[in-house]
Protein backbone atom coordinates (compact mmCIF):
# COMPACT_ATOMS: atom_id res chain seq x y z
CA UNK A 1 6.97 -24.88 10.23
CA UNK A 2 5.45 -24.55 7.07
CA UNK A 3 7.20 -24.86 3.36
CA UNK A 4 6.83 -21.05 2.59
CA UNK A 5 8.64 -20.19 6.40
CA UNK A 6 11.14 -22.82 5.68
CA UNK A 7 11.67 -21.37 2.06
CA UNK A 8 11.96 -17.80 3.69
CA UNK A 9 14.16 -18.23 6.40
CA UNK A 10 16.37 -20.96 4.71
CA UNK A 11 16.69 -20.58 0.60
CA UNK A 12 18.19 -17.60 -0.35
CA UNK A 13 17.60 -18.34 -3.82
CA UNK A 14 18.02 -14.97 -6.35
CA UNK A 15 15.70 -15.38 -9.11
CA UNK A 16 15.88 -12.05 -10.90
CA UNK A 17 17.80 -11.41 -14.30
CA UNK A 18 18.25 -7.84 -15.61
CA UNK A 19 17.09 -8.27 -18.81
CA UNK A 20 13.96 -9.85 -17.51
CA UNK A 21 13.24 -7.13 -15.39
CA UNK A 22 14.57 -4.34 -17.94
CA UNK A 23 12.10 -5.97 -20.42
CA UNK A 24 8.95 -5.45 -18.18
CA UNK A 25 9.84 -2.13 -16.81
CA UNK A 26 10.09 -0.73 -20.45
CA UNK A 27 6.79 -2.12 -22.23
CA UNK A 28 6.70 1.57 -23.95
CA UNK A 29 9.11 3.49 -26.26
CA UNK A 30 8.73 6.06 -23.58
CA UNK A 31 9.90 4.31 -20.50
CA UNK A 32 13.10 3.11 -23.12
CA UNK A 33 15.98 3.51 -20.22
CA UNK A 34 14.36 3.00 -17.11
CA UNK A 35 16.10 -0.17 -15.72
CA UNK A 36 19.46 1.87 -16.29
CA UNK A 37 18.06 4.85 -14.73
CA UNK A 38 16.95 2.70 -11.83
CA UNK A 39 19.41 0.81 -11.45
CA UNK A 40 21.68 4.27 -10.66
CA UNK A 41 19.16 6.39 -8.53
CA UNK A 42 17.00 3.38 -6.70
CA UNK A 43 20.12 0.44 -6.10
CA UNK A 44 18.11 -1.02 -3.44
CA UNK A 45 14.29 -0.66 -5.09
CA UNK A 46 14.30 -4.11 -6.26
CA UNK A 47 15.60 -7.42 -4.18
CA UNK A 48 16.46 -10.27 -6.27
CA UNK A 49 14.95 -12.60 -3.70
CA UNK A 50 11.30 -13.57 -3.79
CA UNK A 51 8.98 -13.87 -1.21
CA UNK A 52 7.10 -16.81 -0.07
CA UNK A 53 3.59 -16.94 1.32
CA UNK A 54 1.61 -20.12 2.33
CA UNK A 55 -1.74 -20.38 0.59
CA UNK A 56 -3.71 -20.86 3.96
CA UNK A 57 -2.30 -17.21 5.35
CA UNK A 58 -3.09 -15.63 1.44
CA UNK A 59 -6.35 -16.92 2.10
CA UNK A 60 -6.50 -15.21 5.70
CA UNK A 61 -5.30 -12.30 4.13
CA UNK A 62 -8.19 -11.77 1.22
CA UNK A 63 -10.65 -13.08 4.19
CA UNK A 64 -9.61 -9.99 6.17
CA UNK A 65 -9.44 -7.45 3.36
CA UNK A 66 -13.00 -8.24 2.63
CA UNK A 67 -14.27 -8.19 6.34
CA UNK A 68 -12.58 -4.57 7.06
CA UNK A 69 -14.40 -3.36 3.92
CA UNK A 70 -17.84 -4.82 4.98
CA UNK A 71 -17.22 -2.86 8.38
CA UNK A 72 -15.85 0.10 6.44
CA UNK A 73 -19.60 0.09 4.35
CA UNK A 74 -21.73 0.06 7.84
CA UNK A 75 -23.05 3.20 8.73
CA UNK A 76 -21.85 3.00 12.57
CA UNK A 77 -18.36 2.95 11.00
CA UNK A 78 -18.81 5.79 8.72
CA UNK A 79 -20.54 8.24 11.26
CA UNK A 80 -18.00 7.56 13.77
CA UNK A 81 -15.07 7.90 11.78
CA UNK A 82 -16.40 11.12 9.65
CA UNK A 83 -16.86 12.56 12.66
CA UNK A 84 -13.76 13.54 13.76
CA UNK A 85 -12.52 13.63 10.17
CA UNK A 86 -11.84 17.12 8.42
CA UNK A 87 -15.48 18.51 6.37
CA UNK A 88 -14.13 17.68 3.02
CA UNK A 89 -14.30 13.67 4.15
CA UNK A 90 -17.66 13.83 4.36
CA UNK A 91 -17.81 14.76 0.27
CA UNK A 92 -18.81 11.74 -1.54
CA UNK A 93 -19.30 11.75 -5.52
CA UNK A 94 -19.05 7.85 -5.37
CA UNK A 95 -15.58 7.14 -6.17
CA UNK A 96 -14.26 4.54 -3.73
CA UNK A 97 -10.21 5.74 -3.94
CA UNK A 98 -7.85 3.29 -6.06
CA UNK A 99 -4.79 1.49 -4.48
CA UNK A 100 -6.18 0.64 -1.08
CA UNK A 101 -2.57 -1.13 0.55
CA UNK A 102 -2.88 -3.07 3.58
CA UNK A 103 0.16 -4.04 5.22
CA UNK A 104 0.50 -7.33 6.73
CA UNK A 105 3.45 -8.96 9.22
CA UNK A 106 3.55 -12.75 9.19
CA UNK A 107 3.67 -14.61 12.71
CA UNK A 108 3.76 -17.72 13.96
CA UNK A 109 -0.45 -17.58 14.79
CA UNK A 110 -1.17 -16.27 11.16
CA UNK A 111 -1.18 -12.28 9.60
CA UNK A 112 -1.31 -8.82 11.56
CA UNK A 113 -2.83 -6.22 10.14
CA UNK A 114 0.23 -2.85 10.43
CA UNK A 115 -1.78 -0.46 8.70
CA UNK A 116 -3.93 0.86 5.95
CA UNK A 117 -2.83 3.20 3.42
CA UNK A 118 -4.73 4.91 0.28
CA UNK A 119 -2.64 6.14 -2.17
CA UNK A 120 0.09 3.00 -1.51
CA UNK A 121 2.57 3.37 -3.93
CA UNK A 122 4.60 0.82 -5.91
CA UNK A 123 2.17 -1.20 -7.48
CA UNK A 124 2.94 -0.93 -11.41
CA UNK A 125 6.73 -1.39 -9.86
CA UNK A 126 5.78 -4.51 -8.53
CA UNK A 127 3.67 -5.95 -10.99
CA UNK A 128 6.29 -5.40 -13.77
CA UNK A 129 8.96 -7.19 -10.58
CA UNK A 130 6.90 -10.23 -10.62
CA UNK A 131 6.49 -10.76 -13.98
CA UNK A 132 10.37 -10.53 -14.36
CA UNK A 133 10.95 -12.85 -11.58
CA UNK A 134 8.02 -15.63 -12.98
CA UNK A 135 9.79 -15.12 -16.32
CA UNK A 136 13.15 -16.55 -14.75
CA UNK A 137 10.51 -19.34 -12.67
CA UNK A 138 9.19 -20.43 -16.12
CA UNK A 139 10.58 -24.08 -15.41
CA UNK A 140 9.15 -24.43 -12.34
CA UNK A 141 5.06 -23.02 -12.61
CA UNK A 142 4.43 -24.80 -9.62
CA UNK A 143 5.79 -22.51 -6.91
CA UNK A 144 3.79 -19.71 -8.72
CA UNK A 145 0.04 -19.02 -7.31
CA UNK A 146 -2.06 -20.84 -10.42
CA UNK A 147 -5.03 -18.28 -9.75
CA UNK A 148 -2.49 -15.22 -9.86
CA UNK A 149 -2.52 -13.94 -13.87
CA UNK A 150 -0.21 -11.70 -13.95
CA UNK A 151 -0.85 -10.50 -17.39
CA UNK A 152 -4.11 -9.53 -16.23
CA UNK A 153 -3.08 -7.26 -13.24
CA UNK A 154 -2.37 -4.50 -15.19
CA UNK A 155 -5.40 -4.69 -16.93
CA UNK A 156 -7.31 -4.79 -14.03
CA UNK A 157 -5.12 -1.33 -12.73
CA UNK A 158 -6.56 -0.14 -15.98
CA UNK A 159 -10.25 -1.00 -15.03
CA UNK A 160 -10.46 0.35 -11.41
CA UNK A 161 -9.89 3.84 -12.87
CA UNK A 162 -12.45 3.37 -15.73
CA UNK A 163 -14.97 2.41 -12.56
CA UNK A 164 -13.76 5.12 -10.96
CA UNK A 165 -14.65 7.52 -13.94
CA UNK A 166 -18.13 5.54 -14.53
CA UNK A 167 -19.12 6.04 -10.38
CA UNK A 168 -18.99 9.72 -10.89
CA UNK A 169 -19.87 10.29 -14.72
CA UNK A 170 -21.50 7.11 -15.38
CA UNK A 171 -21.47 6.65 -19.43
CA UNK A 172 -19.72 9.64 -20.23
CA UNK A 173 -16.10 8.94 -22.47
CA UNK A 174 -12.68 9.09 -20.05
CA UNK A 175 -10.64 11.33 -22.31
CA UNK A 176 -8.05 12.04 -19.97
CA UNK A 177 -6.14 11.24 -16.72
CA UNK A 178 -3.60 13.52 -14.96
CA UNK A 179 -0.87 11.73 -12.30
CA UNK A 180 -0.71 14.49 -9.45
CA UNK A 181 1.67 15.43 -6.85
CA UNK A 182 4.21 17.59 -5.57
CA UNK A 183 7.12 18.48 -7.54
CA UNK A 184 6.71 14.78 -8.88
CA UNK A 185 9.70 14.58 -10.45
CA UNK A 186 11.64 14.32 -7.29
CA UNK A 187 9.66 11.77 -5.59
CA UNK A 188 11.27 8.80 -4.25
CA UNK A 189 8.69 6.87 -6.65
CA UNK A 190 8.40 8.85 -9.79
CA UNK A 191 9.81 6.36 -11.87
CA UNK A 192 6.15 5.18 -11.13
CA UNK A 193 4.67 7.92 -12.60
CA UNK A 194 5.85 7.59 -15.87
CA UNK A 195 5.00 3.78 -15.99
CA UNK A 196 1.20 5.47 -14.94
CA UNK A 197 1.29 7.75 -17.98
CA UNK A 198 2.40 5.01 -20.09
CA UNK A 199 0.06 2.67 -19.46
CA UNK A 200 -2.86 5.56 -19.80
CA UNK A 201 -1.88 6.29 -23.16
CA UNK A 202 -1.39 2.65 -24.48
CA UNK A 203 -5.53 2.84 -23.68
CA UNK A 204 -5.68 5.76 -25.78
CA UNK A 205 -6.22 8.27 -22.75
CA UNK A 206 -4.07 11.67 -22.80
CA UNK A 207 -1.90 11.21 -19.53
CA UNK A 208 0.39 13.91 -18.04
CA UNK A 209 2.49 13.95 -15.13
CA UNK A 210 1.65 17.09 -12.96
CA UNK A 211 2.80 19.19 -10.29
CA UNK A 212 -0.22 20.16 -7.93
CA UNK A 213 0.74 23.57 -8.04
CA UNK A 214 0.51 23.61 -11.83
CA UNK A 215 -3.44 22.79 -11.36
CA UNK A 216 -5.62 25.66 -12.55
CA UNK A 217 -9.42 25.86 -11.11
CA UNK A 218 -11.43 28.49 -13.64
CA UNK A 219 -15.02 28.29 -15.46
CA UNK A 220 -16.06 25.83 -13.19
CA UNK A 221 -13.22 23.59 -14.25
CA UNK A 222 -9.90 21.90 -13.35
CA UNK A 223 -6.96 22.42 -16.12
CA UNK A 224 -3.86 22.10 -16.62
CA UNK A 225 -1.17 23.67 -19.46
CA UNK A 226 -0.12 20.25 -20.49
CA UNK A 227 -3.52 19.58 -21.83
CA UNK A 228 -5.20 20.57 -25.01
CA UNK A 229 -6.28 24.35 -24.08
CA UNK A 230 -10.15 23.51 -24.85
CA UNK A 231 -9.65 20.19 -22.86
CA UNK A 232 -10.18 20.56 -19.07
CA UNK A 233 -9.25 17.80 -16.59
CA UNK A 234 -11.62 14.69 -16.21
CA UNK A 235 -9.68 12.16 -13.71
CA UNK A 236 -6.75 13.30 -11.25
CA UNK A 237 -4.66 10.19 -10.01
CA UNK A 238 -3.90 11.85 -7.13
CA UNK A 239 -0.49 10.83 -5.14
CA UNK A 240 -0.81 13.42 -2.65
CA UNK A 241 0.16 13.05 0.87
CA UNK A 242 -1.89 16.23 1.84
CA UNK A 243 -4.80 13.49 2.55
CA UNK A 244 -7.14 16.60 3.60
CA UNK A 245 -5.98 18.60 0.51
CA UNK A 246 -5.73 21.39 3.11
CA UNK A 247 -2.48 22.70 1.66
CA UNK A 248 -2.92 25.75 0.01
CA UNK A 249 -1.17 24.87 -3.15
CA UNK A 250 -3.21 22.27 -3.74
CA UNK A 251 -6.71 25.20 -3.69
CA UNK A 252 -7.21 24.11 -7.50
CA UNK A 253 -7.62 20.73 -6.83
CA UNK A 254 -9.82 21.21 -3.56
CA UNK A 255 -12.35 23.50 -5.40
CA UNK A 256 -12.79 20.88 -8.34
CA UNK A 257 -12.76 18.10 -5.84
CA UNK A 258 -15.75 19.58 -3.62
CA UNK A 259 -17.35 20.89 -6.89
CA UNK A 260 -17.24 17.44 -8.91
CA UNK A 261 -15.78 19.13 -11.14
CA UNK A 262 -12.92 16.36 -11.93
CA UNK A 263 -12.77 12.63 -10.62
CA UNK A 264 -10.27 12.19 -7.73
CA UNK A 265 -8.65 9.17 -6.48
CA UNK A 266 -8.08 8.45 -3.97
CA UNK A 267 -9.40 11.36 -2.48
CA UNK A 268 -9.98 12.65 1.40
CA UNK A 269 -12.91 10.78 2.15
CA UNK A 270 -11.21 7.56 0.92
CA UNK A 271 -8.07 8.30 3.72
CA UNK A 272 -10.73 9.21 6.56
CA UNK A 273 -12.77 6.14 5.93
CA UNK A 274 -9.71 3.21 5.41
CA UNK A 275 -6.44 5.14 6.38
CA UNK A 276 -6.34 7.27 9.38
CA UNK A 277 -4.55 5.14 11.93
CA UNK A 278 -7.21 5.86 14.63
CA UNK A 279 -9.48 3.46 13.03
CA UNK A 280 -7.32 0.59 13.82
CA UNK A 281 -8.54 1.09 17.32
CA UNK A 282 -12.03 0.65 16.37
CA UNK A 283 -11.09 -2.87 14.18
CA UNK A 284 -9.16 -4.09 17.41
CA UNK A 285 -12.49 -2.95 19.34
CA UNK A 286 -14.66 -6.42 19.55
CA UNK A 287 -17.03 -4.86 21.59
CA UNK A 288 -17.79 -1.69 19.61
CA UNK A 289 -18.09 -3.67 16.33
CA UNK A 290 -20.76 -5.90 17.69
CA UNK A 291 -22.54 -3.08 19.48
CA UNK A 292 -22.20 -2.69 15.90
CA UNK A 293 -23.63 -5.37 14.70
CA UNK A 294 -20.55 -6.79 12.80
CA UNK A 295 -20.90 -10.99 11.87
CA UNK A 296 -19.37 -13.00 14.39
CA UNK A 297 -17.13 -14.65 11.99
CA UNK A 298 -15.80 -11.01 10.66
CA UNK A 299 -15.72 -9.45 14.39
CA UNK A 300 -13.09 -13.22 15.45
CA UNK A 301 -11.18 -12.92 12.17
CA UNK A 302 -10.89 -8.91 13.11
CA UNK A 303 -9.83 -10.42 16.79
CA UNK A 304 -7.29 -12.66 15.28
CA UNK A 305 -5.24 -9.92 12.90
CA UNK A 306 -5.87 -6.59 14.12
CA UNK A 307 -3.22 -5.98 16.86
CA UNK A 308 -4.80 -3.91 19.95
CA UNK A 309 -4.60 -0.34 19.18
CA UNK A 310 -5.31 2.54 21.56
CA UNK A 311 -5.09 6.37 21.42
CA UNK A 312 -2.64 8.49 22.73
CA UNK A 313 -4.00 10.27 25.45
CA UNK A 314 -3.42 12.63 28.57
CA UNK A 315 -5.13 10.27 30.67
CA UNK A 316 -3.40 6.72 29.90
CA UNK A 317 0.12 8.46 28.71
CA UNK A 318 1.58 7.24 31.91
CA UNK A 319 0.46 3.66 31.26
CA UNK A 320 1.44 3.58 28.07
CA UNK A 321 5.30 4.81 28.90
CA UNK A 322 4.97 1.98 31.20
CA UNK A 323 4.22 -0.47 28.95
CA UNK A 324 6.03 0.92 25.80
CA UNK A 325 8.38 -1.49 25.08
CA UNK A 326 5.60 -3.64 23.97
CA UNK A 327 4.57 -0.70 21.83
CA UNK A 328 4.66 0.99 18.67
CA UNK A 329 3.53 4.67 17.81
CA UNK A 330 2.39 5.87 14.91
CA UNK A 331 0.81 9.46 13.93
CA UNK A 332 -3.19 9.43 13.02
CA UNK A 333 -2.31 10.74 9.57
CA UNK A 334 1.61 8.90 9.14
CA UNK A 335 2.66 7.72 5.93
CA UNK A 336 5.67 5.68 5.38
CA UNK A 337 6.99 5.28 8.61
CA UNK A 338 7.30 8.90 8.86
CA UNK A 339 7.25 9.82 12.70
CA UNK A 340 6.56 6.33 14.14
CA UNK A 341 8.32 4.75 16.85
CA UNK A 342 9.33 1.34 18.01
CA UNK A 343 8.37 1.96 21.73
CA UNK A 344 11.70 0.59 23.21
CA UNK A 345 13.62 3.44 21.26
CA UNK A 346 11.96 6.20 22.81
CA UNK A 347 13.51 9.08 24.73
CA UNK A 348 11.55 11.90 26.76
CA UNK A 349 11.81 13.77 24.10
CA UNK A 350 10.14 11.92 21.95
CA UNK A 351 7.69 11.48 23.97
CA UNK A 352 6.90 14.57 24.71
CA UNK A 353 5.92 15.07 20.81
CA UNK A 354 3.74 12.02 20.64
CA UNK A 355 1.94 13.37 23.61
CA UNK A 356 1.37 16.67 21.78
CA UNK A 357 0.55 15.05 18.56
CA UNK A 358 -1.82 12.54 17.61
CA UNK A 359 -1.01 9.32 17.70
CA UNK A 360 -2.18 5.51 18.23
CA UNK A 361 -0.40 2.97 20.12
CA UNK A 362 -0.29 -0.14 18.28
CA UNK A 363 0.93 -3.62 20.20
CA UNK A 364 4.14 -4.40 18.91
CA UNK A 365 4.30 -6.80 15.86
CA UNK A 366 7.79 -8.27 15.13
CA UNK A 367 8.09 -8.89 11.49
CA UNK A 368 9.16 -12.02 10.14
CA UNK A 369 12.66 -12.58 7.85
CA UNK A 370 13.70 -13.58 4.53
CA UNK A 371 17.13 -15.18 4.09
CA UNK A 372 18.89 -13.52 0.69
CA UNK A 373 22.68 -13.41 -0.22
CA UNK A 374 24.57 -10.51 -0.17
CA UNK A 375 27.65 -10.76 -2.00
CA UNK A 376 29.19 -13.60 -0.65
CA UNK A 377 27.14 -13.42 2.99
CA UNK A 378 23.80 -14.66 3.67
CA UNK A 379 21.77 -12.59 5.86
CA UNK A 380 18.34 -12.34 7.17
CA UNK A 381 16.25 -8.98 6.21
CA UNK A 382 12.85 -8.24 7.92
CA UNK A 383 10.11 -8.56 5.29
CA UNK A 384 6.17 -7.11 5.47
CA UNK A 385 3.51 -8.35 3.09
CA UNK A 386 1.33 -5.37 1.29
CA UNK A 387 -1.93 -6.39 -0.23
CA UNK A 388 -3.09 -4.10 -2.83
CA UNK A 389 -6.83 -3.75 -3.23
CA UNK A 390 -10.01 -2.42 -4.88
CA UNK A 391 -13.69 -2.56 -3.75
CA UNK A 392 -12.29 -5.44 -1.23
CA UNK A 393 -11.02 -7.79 -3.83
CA UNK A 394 -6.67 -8.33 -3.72
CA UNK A 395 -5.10 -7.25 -7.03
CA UNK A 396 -1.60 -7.66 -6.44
CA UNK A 397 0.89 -9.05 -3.32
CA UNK A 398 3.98 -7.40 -2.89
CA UNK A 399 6.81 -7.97 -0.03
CA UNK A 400 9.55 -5.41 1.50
CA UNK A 401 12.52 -6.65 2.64
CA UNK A 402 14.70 -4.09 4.54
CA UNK A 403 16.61 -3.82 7.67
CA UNK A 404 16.48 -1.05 10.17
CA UNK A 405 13.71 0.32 12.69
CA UNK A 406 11.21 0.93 10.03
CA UNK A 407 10.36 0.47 6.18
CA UNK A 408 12.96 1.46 3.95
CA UNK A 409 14.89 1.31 0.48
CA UNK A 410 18.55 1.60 1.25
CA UNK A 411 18.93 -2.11 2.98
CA UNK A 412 21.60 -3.84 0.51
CA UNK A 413 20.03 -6.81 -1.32
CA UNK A 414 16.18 -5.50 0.09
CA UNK A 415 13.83 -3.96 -1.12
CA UNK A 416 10.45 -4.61 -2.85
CA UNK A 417 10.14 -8.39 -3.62
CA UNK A 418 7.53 -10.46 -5.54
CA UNK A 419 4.97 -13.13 -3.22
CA UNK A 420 4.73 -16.26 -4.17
CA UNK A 421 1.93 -18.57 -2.54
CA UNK A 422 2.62 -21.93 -2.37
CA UNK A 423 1.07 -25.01 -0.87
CA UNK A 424 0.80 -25.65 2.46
CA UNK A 425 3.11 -28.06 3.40
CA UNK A 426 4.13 -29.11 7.17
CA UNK A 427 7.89 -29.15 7.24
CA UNK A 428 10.07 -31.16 9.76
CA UNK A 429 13.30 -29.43 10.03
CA UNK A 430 14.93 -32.57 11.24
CA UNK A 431 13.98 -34.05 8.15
CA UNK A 432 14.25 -31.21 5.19
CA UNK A 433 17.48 -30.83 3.38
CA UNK A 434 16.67 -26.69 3.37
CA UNK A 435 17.78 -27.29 6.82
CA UNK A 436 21.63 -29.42 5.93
């Protein structure tokens, strides 16, 4: 056992203080209130436990995150995967799609690779979580990841859209930036948003919070009413989860997109390319990828963290009812846990949907736990790492602790939790005090 396993599974040490926390979630006048208002809509958004990570499996992780996007850049992978993708994938004004999140289980023979999202949420959350939990670590720098500046991480957030704007328009001025989605204000994660638009206007960028609907496509131009009337849309943060943009409320935004008209990201050929869960069964595919031509040293670390994953099919659904306990399902275009299934929960019923969806059978990765107090009892949540990304390089590690089936924000004392890579040191549990 490692120091970070032995940390996890045997301190359940709280190192968050509200005024820390209030402090970083309301940098602006206009996010004054937040930590109140979170506090009563969100109780279990934030765990006061932190996460540890061992430096060697932080290493594995960046290591894979930059193999999966040199496979991602091949042209086998790309012609495969926009192949059975919707036409609108296959529009490319050079954006590469911000917030990549790959989502990570810890095991006792290193990482495994859950999924890959594009539009992974939580990010400005968790950078303002860390930075309250390091403020309450200040005596003790050492458990803190030296190469991690978490001053800078925002910056960088700040960045990836301005190289998002300069991949499409090259050295024309970013004048605006509009945070899209459906009736935003009721999303689980809107809080978010407003962070978004305050950060965008501390740059001096005019940032509104939208409603897709609201979009207007005219002139050859994307606007919207809560921009100056001669101003027309130049970037759309887009927080969709209609990955296609198929819906037909979201018409504005598809016409601009396919016309260039505004910058969009992520946008649908970003989710075809990374995020569609039928491409895990081409990373869990050693053979394909070096028919591909894939390095041997990215195809064995792709061996190593990419769990098997197969389609759902006609022709091995009886095999795969067989061997389902083993299993977990999740739907080609899923998003938070919506409509997967830990195969040893399944009825006939619920079969009988996967079987007439589309879905991928992924081998079953246990996650591992993280001891933290609640109230006066100590219990053990399951936890999942999420790497957030850009062009292959890790911005930001985040944790969730929860427990349940899948993923989720009403666990008492869960929640999202700040990583903290430390050393790796061998720990003999005879020998430790975390273990008397």
């Amino acid at each position: 056992m490692n120091l970070a396993d032995a940390l996890n599974l045997h301190c359940a040490c709280e190192t968050l203080q509200s005024e820390h926390l209030k402090a970083e979630l309301e940098t602006q006048p206009s996010l004054a209130g937040m930590s109140e208002r979170l506090a009563q809509t969100h109780p279990h958004l934030f765990s006061a436990t932190a996460v540890f990570l061992d430096a060697g499996l932080a290493r594995q992780m960046n290591d894979a995150v930059l193999a999966i996007e040199r496979v991602m850049q091949t042209p086998h992978w790309q012609e495969e995967v926009l192949s059975r993708a919707p036409s609108i994938a296959r529009v490319d004004h050079g954006p590469s799609g911000v917030f990549a999140g790959y989502d990570f289980h810890v095991t006792a023979d290193g990482l495994r690779l859950i999924e890959i999202n594009t539009n992974a949420g939580g990010a400005l959350l968790n950078a303002a979580l860390a930075r309250a939990h390091r403020a309450c670590c200040s005596d003790v720098p050492a458990v803190c990841d030296p190469s991690s500046d978490m001053d800078a991480v925002e910056a960088g957030f700040v960045q990836m859209f301005r190289q998002e704007w300069r991949a499409q328009r090259g050295a024309a001025p970013l004048r605006n930036i509009l945070i899209v989605d459906d009736h935003p204000d009721t999303q689980y994660l809107s809080p978010e948003f407003d962070m978004a638009r305050a950060l965008f206007a501390s740059q001096g960028l005019q940032a509104v919070v939208a409603d897709a609907c609201d979009l207007q496509w005219r002139d050859g131009a994307l606007w919207h009413p809560g921009l100056p009337a001669d101003m027309p849309i130049d970037l759309v943060y887009n927080r969709l989860t209609d990955f296609a943009l198929q819906d037909e409320r979201h018409a504005a935004l598809r016409q601009a997109y396919v016309a260039g008209a505004a910058v969009v990201t992520p946008h649908p050929r970003a989710h075809a390319l990374q995020a569609d869960k039928r491409n895990l069964t081409l990373l869990s595919d050693t053979a394909r990828l070096q028919a591909w031509g894939v390095d041997a040293a990215d195809r064995a670390l792709l061996a190593q963290v990419v769990p098997q994953t197969r389609r759902v099919t006609p022709d091995n659904a009886d095999q795969l009812w067989a061997e389902r306990r083993s299993l977990f399902f999740k739907p080609a275009a899923g998003y938070g846990a919506r409509a997967a299934y830990r195969g040893d929960k399944l009825t006939r019923r619920v079969w009988g949907e996967i079987l007439a969806g589309d879905y991928v059978a992924q081998a079953l990765v246990p996650p591992s736990e993280r001891l933290v107090r609640v109230g006066q009892a100590r219990v053990r949540l399951k936890l999942d790492l999420r790497a957030y990304s850009y062009l292959g390089q890790v911005q930001l590690l985040a944790a969730r602790t929860w427990s349940g089936q899948t993923t989720n924000f009403r666990t008492e004392g869960g929640g999202f939790s700040p990583v903290l890579v430390i050393p790796s040191v061998p720990v003999v549990a005879e020998s430790s005090p975390l273990f008397h």
